[in-house]
C-alpha atoms as a PDB file:
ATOM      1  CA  UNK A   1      21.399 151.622 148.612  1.00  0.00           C
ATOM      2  CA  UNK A   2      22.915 154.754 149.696  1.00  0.00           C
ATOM      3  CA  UNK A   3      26.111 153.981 151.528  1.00  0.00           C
ATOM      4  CA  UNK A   4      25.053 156.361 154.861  1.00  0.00           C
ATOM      5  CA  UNK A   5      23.999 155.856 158.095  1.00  0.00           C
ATOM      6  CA  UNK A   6      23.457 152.462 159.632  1.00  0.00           C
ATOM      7  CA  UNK A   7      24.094 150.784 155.747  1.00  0.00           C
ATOM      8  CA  UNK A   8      27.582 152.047 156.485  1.00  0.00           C
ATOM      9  CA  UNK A   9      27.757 150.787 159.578  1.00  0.00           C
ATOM     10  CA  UNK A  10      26.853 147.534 158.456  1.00  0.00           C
ATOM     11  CA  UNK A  11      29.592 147.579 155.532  1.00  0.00           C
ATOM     12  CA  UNK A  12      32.392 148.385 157.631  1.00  0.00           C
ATOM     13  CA  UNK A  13      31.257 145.403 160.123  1.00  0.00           C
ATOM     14  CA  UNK A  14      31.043 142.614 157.562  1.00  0.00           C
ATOM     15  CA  UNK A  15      34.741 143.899 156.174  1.00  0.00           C
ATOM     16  CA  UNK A  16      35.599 143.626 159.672  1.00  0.00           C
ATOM     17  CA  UNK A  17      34.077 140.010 160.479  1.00  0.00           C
ATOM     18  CA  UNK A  18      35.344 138.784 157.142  1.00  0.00           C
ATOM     19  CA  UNK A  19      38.965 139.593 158.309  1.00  0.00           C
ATOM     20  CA  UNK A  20      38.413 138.226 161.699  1.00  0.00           C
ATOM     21  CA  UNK A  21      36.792 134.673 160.529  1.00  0.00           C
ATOM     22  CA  UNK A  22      37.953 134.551 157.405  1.00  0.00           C
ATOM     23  CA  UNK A  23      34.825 132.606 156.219  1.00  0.00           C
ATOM     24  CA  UNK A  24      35.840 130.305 153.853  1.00  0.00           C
ATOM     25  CA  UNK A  25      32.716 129.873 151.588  1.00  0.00           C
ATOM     26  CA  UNK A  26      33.391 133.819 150.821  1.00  0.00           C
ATOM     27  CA  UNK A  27      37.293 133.574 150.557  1.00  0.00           C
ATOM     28  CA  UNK A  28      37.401 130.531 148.615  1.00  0.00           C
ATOM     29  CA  UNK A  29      35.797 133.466 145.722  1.00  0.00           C
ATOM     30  CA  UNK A  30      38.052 135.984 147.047  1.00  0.00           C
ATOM     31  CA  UNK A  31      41.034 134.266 146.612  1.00  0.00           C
ATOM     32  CA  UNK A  32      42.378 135.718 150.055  1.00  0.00           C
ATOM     33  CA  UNK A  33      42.168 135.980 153.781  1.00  0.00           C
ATOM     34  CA  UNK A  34      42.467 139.606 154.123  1.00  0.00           C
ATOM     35  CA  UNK A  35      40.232 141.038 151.465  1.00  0.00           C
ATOM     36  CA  UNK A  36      40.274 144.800 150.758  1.00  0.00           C
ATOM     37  CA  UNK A  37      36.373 146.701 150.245  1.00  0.00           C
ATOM     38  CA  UNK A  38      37.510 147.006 146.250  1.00  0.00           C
ATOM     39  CA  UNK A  39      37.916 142.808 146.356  1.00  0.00           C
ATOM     40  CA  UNK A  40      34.720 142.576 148.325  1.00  0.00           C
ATOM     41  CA  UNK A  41      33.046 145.239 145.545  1.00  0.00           C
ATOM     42  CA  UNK A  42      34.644 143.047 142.451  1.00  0.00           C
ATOM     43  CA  UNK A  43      35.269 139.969 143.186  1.00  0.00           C
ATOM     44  CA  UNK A  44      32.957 138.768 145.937  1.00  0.00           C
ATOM     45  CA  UNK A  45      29.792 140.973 145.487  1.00  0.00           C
ATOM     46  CA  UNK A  46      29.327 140.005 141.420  1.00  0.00           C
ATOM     47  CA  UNK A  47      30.008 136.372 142.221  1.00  0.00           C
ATOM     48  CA  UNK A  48      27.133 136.254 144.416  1.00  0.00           C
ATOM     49  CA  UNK A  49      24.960 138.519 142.199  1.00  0.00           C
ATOM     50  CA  UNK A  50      25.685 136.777 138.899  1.00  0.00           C
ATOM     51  CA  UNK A  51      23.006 133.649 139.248  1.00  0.00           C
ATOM     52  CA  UNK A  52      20.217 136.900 140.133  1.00  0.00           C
ATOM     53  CA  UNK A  53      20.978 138.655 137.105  1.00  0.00           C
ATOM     54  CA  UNK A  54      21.994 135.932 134.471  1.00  0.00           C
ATOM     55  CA  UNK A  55      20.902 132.556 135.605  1.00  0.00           C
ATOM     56  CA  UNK A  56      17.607 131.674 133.805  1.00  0.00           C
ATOM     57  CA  UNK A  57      16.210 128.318 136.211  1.00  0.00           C
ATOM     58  CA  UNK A  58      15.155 129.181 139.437  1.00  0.00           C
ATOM     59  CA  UNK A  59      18.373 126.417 140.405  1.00  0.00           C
ATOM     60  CA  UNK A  60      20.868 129.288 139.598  1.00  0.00           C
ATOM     61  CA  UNK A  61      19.465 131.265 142.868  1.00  0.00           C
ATOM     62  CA  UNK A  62      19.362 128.273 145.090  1.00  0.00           C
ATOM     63  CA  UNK A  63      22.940 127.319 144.442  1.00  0.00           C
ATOM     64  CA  UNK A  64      24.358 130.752 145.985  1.00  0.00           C
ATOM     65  CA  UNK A  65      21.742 129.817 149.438  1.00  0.00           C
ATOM     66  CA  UNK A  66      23.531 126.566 149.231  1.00  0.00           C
ATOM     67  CA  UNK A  67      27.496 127.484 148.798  1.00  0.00           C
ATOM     68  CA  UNK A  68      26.439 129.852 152.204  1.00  0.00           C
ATOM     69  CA  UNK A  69      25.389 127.362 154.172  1.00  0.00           C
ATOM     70  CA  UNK A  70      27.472 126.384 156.656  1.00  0.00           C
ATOM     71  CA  UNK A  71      26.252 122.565 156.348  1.00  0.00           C
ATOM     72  CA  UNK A  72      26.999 122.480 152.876  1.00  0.00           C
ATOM     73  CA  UNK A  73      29.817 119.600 152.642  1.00  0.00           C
ATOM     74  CA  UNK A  74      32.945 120.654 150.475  1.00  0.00           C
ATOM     75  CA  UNK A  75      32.905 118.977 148.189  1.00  0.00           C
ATOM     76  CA  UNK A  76      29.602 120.341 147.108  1.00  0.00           C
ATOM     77  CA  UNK A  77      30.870 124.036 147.824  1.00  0.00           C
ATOM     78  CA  UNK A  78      33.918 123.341 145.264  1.00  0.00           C
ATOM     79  CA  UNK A  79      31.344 122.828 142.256  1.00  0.00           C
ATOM     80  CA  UNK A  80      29.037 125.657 143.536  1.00  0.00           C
ATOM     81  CA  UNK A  81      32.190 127.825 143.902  1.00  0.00           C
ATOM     82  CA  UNK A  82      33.386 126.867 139.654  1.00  0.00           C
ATOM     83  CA  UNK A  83      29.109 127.496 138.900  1.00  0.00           C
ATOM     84  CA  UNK A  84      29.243 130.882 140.597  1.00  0.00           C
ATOM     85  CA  UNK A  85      32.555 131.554 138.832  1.00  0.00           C
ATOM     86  CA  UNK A  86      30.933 130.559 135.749  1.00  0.00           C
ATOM     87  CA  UNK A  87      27.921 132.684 135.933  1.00  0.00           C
ATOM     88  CA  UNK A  88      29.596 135.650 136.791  1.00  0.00           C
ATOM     89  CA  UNK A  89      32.036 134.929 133.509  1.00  0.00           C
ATOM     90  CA  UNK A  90      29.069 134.649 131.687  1.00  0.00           C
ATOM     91  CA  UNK A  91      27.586 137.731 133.265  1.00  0.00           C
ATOM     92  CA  UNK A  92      31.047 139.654 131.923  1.00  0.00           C
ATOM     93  CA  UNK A  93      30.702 137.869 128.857  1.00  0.00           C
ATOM     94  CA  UNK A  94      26.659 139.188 128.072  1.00  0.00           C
ATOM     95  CA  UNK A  95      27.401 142.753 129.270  1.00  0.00           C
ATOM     96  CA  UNK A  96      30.267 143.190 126.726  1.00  0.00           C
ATOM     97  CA  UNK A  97      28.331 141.505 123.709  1.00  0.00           C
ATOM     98  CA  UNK A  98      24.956 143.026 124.234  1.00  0.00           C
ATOM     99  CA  UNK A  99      22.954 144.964 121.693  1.00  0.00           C
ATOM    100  CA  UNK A 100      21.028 147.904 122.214  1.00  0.00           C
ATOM    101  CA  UNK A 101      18.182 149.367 120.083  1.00  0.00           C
ATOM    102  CA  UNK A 102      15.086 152.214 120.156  1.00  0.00           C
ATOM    103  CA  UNK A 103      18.233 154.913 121.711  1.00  0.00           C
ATOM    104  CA  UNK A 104      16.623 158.091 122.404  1.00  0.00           C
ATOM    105  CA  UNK A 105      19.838 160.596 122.921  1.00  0.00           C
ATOM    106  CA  UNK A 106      20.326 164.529 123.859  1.00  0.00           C
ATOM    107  CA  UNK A 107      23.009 166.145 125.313  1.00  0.00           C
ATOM    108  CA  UNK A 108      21.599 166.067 128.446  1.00  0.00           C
ATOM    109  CA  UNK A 109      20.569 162.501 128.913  1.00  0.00           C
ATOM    110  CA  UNK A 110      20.355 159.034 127.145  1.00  0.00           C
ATOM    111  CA  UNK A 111      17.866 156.163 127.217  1.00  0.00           C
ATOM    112  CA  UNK A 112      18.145 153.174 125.558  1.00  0.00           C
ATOM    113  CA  UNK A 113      16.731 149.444 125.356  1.00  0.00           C
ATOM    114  CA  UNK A 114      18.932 146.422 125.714  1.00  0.00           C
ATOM    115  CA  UNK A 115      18.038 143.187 123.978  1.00  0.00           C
ATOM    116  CA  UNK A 116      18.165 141.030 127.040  1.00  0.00           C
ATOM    117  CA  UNK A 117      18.555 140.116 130.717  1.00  0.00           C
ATOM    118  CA  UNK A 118      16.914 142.699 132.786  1.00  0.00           C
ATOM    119  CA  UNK A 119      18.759 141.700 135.579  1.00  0.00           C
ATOM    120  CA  UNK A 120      21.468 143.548 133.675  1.00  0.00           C
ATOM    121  CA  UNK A 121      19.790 146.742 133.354  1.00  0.00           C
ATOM    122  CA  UNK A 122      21.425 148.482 136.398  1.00  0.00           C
ATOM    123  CA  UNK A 123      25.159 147.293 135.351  1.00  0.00           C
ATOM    124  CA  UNK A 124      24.498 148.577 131.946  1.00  0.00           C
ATOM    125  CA  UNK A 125      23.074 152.170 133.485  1.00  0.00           C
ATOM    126  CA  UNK A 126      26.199 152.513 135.595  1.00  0.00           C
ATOM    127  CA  UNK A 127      28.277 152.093 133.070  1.00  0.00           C
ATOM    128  CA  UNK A 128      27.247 153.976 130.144  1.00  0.00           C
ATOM    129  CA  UNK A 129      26.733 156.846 133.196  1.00  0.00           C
ATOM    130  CA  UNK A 130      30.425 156.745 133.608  1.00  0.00           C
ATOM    131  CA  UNK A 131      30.962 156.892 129.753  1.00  0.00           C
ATOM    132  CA  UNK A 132      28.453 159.762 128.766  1.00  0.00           C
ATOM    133  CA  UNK A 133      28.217 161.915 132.175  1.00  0.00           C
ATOM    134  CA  UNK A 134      24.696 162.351 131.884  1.00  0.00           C
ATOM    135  CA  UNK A 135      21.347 160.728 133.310  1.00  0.00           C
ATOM    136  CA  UNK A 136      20.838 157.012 131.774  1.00  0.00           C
ATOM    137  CA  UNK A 137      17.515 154.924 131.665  1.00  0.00           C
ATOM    138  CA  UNK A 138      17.836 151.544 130.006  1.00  0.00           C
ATOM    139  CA  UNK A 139      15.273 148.890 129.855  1.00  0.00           C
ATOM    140  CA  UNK A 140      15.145 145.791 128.881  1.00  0.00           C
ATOM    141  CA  UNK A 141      12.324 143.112 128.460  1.00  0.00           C
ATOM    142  CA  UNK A 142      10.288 141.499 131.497  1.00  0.00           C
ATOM    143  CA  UNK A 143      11.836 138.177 131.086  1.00  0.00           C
ATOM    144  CA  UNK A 144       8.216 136.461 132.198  1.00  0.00           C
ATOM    145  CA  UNK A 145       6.364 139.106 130.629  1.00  0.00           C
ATOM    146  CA  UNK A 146       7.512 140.964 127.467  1.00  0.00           C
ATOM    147  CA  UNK A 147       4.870 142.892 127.369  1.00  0.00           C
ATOM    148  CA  UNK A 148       6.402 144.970 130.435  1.00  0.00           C
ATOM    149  CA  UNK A 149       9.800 146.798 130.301  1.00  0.00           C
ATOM    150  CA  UNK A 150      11.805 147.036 133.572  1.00  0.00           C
ATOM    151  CA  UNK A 151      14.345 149.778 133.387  1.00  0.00           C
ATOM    152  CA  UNK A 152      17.313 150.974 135.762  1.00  0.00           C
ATOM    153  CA  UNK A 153      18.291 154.555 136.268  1.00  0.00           C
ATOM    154  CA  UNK A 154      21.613 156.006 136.948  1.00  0.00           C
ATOM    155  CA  UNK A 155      22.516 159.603 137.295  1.00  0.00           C
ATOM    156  CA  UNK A 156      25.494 161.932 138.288  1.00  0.00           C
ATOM    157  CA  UNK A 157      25.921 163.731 141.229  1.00  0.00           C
ATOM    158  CA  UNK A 158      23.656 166.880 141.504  1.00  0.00           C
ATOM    159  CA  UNK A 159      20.835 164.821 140.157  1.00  0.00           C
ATOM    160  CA  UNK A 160      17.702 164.201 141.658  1.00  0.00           C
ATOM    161  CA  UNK A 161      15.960 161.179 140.071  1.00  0.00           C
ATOM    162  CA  UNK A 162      12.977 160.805 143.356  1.00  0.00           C
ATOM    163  CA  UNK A 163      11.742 164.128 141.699  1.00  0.00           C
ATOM    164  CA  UNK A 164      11.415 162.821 138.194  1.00  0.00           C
ATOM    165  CA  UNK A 165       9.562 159.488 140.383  1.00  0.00           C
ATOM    166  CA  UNK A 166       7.586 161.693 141.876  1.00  0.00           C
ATOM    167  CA  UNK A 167       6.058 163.863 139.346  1.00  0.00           C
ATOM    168  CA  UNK A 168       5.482 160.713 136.605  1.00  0.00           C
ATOM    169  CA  UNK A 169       4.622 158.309 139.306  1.00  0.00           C
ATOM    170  CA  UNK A 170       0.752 157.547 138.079  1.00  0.00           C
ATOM    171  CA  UNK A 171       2.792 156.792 134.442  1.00  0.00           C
ATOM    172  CA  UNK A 172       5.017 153.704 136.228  1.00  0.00           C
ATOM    173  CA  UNK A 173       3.694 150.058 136.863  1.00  0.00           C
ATOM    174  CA  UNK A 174       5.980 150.547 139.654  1.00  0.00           C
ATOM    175  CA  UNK A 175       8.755 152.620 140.520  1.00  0.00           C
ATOM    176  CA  UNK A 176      11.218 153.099 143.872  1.00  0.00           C
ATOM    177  CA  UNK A 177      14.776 154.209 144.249  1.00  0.00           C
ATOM    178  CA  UNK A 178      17.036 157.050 145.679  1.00  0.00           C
ATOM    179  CA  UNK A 179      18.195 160.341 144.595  1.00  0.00           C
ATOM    180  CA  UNK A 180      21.083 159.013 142.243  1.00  0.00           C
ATOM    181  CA  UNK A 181      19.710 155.195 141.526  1.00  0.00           C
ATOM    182  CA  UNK A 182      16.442 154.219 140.940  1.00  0.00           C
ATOM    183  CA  UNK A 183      13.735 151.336 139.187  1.00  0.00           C
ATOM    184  CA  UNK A 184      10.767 151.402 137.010  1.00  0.00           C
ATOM    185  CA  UNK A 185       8.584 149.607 135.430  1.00  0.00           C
ATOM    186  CA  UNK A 186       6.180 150.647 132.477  1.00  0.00           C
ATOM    187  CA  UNK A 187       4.179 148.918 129.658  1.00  0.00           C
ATOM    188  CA  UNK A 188       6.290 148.311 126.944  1.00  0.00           C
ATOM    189  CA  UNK A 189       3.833 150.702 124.488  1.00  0.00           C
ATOM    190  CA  UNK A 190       5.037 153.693 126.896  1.00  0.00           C
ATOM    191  CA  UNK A 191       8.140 153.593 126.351  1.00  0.00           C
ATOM    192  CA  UNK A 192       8.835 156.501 124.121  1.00  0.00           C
ATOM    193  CA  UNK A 193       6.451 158.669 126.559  1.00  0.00           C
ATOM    194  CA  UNK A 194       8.403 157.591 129.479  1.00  0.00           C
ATOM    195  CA  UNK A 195      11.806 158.548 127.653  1.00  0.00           C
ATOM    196  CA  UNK A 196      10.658 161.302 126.395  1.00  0.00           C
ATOM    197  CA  UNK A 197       9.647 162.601 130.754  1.00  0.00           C
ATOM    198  CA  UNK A 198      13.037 161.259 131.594  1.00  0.00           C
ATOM    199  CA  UNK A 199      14.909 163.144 128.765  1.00  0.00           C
ATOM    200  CA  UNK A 200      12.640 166.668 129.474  1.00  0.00           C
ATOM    201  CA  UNK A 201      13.298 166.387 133.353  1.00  0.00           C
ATOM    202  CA  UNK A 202      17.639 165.405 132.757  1.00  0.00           C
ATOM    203  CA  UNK A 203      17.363 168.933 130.329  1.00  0.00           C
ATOM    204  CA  UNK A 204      15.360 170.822 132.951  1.00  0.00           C
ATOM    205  CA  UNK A 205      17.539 169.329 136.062  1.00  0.00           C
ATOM    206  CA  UNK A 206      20.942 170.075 133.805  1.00  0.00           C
ATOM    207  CA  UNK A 207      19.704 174.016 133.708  1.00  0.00           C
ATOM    208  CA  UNK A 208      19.613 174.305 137.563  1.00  0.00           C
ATOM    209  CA  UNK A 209      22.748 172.095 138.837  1.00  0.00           C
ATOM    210  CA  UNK A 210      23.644 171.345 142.338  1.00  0.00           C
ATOM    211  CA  UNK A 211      26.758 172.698 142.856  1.00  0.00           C
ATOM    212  CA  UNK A 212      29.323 169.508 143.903  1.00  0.00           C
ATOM    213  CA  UNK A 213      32.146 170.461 145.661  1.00  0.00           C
ATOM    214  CA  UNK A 214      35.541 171.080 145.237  1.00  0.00           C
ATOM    215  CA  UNK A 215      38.064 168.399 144.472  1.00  0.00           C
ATOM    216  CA  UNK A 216      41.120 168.269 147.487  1.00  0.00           C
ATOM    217  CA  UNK A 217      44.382 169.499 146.796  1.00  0.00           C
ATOM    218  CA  UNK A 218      47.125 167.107 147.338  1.00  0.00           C
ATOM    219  CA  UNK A 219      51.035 167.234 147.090  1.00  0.00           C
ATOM    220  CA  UNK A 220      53.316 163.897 145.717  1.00  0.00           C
ATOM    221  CA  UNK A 221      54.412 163.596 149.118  1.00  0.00           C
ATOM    222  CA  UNK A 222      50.883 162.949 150.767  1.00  0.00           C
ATOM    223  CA  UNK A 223      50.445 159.391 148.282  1.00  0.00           C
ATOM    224  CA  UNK A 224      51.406 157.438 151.159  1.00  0.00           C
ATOM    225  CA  UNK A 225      50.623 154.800 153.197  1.00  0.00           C
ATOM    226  CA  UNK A 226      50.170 156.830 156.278  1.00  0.00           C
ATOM    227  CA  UNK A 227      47.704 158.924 154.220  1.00  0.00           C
ATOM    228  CA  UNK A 228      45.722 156.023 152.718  1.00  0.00           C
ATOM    229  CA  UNK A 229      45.442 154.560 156.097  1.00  0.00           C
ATOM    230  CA  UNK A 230      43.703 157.748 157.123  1.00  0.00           C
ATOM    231  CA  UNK A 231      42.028 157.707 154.011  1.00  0.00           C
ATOM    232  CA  UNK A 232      40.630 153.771 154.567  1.00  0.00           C
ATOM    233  CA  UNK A 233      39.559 155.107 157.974  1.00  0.00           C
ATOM    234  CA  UNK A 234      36.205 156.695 156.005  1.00  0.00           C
ATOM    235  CA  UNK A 235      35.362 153.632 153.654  1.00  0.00           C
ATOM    236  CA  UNK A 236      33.418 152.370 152.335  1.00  0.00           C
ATOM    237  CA  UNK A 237      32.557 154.574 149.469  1.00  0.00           C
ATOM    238  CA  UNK A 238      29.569 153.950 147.607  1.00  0.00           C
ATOM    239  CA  UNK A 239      25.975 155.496 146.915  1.00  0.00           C
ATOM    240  CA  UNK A 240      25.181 158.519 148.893  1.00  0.00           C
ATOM    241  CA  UNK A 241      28.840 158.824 150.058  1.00  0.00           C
ATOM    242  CA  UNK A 242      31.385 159.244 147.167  1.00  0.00           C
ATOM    243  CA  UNK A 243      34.869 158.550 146.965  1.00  0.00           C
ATOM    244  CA  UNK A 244      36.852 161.718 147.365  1.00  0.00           C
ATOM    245  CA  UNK A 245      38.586 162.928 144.134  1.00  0.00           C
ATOM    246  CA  UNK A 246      41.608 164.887 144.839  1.00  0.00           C
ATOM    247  CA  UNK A 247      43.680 167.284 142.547  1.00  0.00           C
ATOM    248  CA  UNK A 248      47.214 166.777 142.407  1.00  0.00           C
ATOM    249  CA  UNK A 249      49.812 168.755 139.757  1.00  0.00           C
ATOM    250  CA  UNK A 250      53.229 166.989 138.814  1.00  0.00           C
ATOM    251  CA  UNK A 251      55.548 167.655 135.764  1.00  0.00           C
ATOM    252  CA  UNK A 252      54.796 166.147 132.798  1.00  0.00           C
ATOM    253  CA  UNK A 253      58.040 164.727 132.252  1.00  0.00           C
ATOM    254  CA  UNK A 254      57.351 162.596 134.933  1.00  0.00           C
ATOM    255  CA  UNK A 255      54.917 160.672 133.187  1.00  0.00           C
ATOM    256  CA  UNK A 256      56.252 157.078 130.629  1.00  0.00           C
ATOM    257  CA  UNK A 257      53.526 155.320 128.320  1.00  0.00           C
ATOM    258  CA  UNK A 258      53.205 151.813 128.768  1.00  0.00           C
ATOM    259  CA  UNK A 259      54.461 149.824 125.656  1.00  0.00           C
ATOM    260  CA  UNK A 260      50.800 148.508 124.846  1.00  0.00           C
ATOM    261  CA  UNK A 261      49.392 152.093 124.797  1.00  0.00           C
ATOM    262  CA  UNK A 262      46.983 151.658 127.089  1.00  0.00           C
ATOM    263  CA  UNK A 263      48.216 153.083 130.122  1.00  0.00           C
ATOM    264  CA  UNK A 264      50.440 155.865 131.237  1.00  0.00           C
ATOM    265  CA  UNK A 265      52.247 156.039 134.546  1.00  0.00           C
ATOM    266  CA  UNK A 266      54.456 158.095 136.850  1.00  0.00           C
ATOM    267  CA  UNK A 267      56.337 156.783 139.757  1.00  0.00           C
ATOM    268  CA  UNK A 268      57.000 158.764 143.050  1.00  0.00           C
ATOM    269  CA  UNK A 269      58.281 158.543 145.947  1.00  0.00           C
ATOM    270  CA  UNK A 270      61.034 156.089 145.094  1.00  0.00           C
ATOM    271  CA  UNK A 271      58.326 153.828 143.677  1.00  0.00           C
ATOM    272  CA  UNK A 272      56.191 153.439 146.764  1.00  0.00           C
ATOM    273  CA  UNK A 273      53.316 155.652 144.604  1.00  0.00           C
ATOM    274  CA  UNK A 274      52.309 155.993 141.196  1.00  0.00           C
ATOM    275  CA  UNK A 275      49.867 157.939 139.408  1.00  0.00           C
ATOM    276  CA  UNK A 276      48.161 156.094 136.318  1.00  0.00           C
ATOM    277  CA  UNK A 277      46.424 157.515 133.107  1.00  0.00           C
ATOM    278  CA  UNK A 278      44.144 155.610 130.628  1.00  0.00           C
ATOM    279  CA  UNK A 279      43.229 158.200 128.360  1.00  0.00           C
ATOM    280  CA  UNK A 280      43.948 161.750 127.387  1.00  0.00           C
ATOM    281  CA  UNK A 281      47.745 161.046 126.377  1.00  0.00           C
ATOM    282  CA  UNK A 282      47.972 164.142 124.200  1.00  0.00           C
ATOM    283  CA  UNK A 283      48.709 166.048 126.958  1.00  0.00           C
ATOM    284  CA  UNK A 284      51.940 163.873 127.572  1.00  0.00           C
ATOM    285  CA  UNK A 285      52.789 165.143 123.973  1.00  0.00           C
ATOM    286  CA  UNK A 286      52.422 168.562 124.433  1.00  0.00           C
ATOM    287  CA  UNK A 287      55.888 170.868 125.029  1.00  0.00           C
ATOM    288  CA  UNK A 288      53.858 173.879 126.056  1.00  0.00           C
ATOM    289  CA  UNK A 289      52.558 171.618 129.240  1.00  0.00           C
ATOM    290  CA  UNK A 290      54.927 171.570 131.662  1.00  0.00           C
ATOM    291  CA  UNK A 291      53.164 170.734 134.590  1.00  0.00           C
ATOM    292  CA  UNK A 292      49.567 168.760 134.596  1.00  0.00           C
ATOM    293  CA  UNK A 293      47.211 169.359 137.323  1.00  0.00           C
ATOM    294  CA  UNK A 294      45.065 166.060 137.643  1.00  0.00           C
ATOM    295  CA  UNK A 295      42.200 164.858 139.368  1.00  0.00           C
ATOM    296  CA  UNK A 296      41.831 161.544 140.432  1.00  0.00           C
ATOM    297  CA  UNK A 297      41.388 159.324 143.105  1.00  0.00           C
ATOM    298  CA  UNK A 298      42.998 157.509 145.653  1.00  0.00           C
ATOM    299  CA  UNK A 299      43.413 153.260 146.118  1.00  0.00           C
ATOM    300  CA  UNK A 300      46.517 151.005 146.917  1.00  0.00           C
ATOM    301  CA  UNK A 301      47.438 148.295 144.143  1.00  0.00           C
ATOM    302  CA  UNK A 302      49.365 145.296 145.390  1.00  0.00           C
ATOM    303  CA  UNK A 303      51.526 143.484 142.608  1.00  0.00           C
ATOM    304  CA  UNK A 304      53.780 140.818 143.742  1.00  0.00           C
ATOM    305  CA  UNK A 305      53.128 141.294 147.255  1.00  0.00           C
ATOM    306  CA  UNK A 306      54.315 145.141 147.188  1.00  0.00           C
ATOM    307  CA  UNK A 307      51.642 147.610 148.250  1.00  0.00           C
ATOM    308  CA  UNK A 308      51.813 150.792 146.146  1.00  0.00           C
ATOM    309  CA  UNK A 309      49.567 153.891 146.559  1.00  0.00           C
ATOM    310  CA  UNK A 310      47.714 154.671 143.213  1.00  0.00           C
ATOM    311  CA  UNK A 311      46.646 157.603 141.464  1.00  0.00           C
ATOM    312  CA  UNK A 312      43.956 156.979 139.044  1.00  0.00           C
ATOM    313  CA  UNK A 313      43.715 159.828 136.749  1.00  0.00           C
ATOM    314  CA  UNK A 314      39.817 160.669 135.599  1.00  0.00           C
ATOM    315  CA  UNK A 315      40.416 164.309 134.614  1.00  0.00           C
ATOM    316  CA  UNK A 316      43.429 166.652 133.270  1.00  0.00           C
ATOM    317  CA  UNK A 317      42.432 170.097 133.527  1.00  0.00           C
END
């Protein structure tokens, strides 16, 4: 759901509660009494979700009712707590192994079906969103009726997905959504015709883009805590109101790969802020680039029990 309005209101309440009354059904998954929106987002959120999009018996839903309830004795709630952990491992476990098949791609867009679990499908979208930076439909098999496909749909900012709804909406067995997230369902034997609508609106949408505004320009000196209490001020960040990505330029010699290769980092600020890179290390390599202007955003990390403001690096321009 877009993250405006009252659904905002709502989020920053239950982060608020949770802190206060530190209910321990939810901590117990959150491993801690003062949970940040990223643990609720990660930690908490698939937990609960996992049994919905994995669990096969009917049981697998009923257990997350019963680890809320308040009359639920502990005992119980410990081996609904390890099933819920389970399920969600599992969850991790499908979306890393699964298959895909009948990929329809273009530069402007990608559809795809995935072998299994279409409680999955929306996951799967938001992911291989991130990865390709285009529109993404996947489907996957009704699990109580294979002659239906139900497919998620993800797209970037500057995307309107209600106006491909609208336009094919005698096409759908059903169909709802927002601007940037939405659901269908079609016959399995329309499935090229509905990828090939999706694919022809993402091409004709890509022609005419809404123009998404400027990144913020930030100095080394503003990663701090002061900041970033400003900054938590506006969360949470989610559907309909994105995380801000700022743009922030530092030497290049700042910058040490990690001995497993898989991240980069600079310290600043006598170590009380970093900035952290997981791809596009060329750059590092390059003597001609003595300064890097990145874009990124903003979070705090705690390792150890020190709090560090973080840098995530998703663009060097």
């Amino acid at each position: 759901m877009p993250l405006v309005g009252n659904n905002l209101i709502f989020a920053k309440l239950m982060k608020q509660f949770l802190n206060q009354e530190h209910y321990h059904n939810l901590t117990a998954l959150l491993e801690t009494d003062f949970p940040s929106y990223d643990d609720v987002n990660f930690k908490l959120i698939p937990c609960l979700n996992a049994p919905g999009r994995v669990g096969k018996e009917m049981m697998d839903t009923i257990r997350v009712v019963s680890y809320l309830l308040p009359s639920t004795t502990e005992e119980k709630k410990n081996a609904l707590k390890m099933k819920l952990i389970s399920l969600n491992q599992q969850r991790k476990n499908v979306s890393a192994s699964m298959t895909f098949h009948s990929e329809l791609s273009s530069e402007h867009s990608y559809v795809v079906i995935q072998d299994s679990f279409s409680g999955l499908t929306g996951l799967v979208a938001n992911k291989l969103m991130n990865e390709k930076k285009v529109p993404v439909l996947v489907f996957a098999p009704m699990e109580n009726d294979p002659s239906l496909l139900v497919g998620s749909i993800r797209a970037p900012e500057g995307y309107s997905l209600l106006s491909f709804l609208h336009k094919n909406a005698g096409k759908f067995v059903a169909a709802g959504g927002h601007e940037r997230a939405c659901g269908i369902t079609i016959k399995k034997e329309d499935y090229y015709i509905a990828a090939t609508l999706f694919s022809t609106e993402a091409a004709l949408q890509a022609l005419n883009p809404v123009k998404i505004s400027d990144n913020l320009m930030i100095s080394p000196e503003d990663l701090c805590e002061e900041n970033y209490k400003i900054l938590e001020m506006f969360m949470p960040f989610g559907e309909g109101f994105a995380k801000p990505t700022f743009e922030l330029t530092i030497p290049r010699e700042f910058f040490r790969i990690a001995p497993s290769g898989l991240v980069a980092y600079a310290m600043l600020n006598q170590g009380n802020s970093k900035v952290t890179m997981f791809q596009g290390f060329d750059v590092l390599k390059d003597p001609d680039r003595e300064l890097l202007t990145l874009q990124g955003q903003i979070s705090r990390s705690v390792f150890r029990n020190k709090s560090t403001i973080e840098f995530k690096v998703t663009a060097v321009k």
